[in-house]
N, C-alpha and C. Protein backbone atom coordinates (compact mmCIF):
# COMPACT_ATOMS: atom_id res chain seq x y z
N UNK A 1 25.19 3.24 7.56
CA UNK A 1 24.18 2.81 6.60
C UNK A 1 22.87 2.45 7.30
N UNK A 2 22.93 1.72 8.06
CA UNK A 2 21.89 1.21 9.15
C UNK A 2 20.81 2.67 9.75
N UNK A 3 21.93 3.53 10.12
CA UNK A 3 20.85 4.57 10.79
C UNK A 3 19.75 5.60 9.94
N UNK A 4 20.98 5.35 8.30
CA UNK A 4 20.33 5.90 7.07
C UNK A 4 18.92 5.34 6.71
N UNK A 5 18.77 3.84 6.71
CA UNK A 5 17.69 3.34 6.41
C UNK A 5 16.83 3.35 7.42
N UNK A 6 16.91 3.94 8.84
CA UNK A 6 15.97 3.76 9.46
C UNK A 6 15.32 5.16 9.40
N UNK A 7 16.23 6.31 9.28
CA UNK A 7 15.78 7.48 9.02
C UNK A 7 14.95 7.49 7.55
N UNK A 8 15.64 6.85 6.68
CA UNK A 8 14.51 6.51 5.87
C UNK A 8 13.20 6.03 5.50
N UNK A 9 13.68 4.92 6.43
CA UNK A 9 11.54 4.54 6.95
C UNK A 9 10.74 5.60 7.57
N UNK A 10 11.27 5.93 8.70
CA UNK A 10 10.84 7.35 9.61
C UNK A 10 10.30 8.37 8.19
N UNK A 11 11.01 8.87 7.87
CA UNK A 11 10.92 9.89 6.89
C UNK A 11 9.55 9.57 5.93
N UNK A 12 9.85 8.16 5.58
CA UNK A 12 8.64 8.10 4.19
C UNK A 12 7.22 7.83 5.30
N UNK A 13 7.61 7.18 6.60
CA UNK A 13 6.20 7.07 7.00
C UNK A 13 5.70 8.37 7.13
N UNK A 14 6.31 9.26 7.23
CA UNK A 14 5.29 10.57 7.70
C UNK A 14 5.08 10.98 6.89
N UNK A 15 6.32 11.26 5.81
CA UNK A 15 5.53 11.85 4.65
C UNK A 15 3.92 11.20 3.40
N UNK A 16 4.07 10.28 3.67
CA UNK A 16 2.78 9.58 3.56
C UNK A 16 1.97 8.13 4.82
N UNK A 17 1.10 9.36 5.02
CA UNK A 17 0.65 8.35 6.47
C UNK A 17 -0.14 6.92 5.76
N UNK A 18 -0.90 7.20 4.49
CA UNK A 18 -1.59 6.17 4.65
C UNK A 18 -0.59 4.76 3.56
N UNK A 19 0.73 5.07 3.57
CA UNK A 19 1.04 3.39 3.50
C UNK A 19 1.32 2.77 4.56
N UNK A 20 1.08 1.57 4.66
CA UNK A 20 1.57 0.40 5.56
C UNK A 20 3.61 0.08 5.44
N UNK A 21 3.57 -0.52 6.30
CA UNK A 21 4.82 -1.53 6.21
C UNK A 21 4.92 -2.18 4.87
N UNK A 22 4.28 -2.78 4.46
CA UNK A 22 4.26 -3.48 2.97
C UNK A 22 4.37 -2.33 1.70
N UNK A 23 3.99 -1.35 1.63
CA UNK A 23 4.09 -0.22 0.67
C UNK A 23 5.63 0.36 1.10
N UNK A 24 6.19 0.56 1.89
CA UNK A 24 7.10 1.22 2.57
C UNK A 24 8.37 0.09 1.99
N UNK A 25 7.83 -0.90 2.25
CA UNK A 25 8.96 -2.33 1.93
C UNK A 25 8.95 -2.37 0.98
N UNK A 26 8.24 -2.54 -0.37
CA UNK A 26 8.01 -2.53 -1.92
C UNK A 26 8.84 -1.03 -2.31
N UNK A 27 9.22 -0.01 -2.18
CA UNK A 27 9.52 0.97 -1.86
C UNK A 27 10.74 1.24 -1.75
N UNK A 28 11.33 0.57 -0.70
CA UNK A 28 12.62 0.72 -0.60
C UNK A 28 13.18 -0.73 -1.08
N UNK A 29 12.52 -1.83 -1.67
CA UNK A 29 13.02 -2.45 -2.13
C UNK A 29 13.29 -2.48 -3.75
N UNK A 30 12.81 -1.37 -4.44
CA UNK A 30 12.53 -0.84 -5.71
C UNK A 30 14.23 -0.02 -5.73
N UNK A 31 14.71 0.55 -4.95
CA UNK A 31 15.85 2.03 -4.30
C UNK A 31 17.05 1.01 -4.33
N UNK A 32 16.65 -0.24 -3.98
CA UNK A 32 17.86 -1.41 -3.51
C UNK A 32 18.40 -1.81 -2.52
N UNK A 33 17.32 -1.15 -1.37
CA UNK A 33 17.52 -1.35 -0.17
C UNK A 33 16.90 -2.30 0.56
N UNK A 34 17.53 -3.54 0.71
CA UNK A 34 16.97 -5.12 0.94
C UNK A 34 16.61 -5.35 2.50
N UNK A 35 15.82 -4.83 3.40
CA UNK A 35 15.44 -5.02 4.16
C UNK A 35 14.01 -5.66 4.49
N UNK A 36 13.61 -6.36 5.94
CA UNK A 36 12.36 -7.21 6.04
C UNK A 36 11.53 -6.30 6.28
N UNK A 37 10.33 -6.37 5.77
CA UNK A 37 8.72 -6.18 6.15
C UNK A 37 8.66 -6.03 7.28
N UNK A 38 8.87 -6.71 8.41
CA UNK A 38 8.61 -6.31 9.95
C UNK A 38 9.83 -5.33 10.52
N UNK A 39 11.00 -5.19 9.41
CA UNK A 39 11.98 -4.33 10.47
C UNK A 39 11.42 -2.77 10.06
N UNK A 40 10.70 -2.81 8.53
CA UNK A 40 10.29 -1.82 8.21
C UNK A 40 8.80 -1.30 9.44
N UNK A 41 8.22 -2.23 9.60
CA UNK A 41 7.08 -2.06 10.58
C UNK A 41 7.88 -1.57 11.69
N UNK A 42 8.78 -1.83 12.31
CA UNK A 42 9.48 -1.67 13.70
C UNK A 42 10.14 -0.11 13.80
N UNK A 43 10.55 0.24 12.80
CA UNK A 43 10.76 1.87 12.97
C UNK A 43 9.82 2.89 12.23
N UNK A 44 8.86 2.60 11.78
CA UNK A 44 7.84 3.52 11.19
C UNK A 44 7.46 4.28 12.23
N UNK A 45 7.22 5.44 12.25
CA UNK A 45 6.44 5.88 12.88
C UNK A 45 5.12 6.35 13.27
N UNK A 46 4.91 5.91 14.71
CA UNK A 46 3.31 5.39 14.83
C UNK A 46 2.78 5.99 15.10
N UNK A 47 1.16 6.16 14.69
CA UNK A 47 0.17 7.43 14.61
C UNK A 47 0.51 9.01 13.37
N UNK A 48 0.49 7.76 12.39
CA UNK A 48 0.70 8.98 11.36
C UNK A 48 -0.33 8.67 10.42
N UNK A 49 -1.20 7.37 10.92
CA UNK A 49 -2.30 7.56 9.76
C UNK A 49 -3.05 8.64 9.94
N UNK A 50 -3.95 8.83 8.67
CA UNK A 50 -4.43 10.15 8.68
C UNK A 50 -6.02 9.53 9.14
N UNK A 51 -6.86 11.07 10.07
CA UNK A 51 -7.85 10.55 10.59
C UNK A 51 -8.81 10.13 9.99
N UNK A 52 -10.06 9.95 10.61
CA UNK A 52 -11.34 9.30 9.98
C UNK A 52 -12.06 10.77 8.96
N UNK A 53 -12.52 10.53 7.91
CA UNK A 53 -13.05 11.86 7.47
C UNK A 53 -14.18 11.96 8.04
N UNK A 54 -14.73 13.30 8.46
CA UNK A 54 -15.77 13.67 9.21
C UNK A 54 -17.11 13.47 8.17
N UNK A 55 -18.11 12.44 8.96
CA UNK A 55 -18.96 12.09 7.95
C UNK A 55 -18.92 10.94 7.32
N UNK A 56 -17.85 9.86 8.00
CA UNK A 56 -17.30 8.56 7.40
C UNK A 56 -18.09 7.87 8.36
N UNK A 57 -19.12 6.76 8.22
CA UNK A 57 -19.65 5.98 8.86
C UNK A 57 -18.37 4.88 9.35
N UNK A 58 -18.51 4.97 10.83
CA UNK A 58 -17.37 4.42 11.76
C UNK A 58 -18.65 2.89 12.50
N UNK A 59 -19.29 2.65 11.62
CA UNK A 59 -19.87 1.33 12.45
C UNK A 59 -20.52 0.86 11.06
N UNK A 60 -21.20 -0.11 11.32
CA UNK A 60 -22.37 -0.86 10.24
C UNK A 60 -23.19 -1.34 10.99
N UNK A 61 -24.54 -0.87 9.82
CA UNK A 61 -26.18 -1.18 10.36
C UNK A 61 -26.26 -2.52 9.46
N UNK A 62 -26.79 -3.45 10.59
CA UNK A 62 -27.38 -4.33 9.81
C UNK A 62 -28.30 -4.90 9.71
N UNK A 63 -29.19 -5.47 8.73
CA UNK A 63 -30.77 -6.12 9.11
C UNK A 63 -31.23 -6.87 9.69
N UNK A 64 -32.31 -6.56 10.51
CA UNK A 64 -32.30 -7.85 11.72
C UNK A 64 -33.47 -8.41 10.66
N UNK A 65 -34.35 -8.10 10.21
CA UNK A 65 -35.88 -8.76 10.15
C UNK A 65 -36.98 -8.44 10.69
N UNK A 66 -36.70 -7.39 11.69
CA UNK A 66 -37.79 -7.28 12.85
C UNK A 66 -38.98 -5.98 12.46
N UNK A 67 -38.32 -5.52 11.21
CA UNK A 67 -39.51 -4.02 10.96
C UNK A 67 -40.70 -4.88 10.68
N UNK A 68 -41.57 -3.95 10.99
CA UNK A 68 -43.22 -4.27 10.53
C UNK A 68 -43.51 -3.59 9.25
């Protein structure tokens, strides 16, 4: 049972990169599968979010005051 649910976390993290541990946990706690938030974090697998979209501002401008 144990190796089932971990293959199960594995599985849903990839198939959707952008939930967290908390979506993943709500999830399989809906199925009836009563496991913690961090054990779900502990076998996800990592680097499956999906990247930055090209054209996504990756910093912030902010106002100093100083234009003339």
């Amino acid at each position: 049972m144990v190796a089932e649910v971990r293959a199960l976390i594995r599985e849903m993290s990839i198939a959707n990169p952008l939930w967290g541990a908390p979506r993943i946990h709500g999830e399989l706690l809906k199925l009836g599968i009563d496991v913690g938030q961090t054990t779900v974090a502990k076998y996800m697998v990592k680097g499956t979010r999906a990247p930055r979209k090209v054209g996504e501002p990756f910093f912030a401008i902010m106002p100093t005051g100083l234009h003339r």
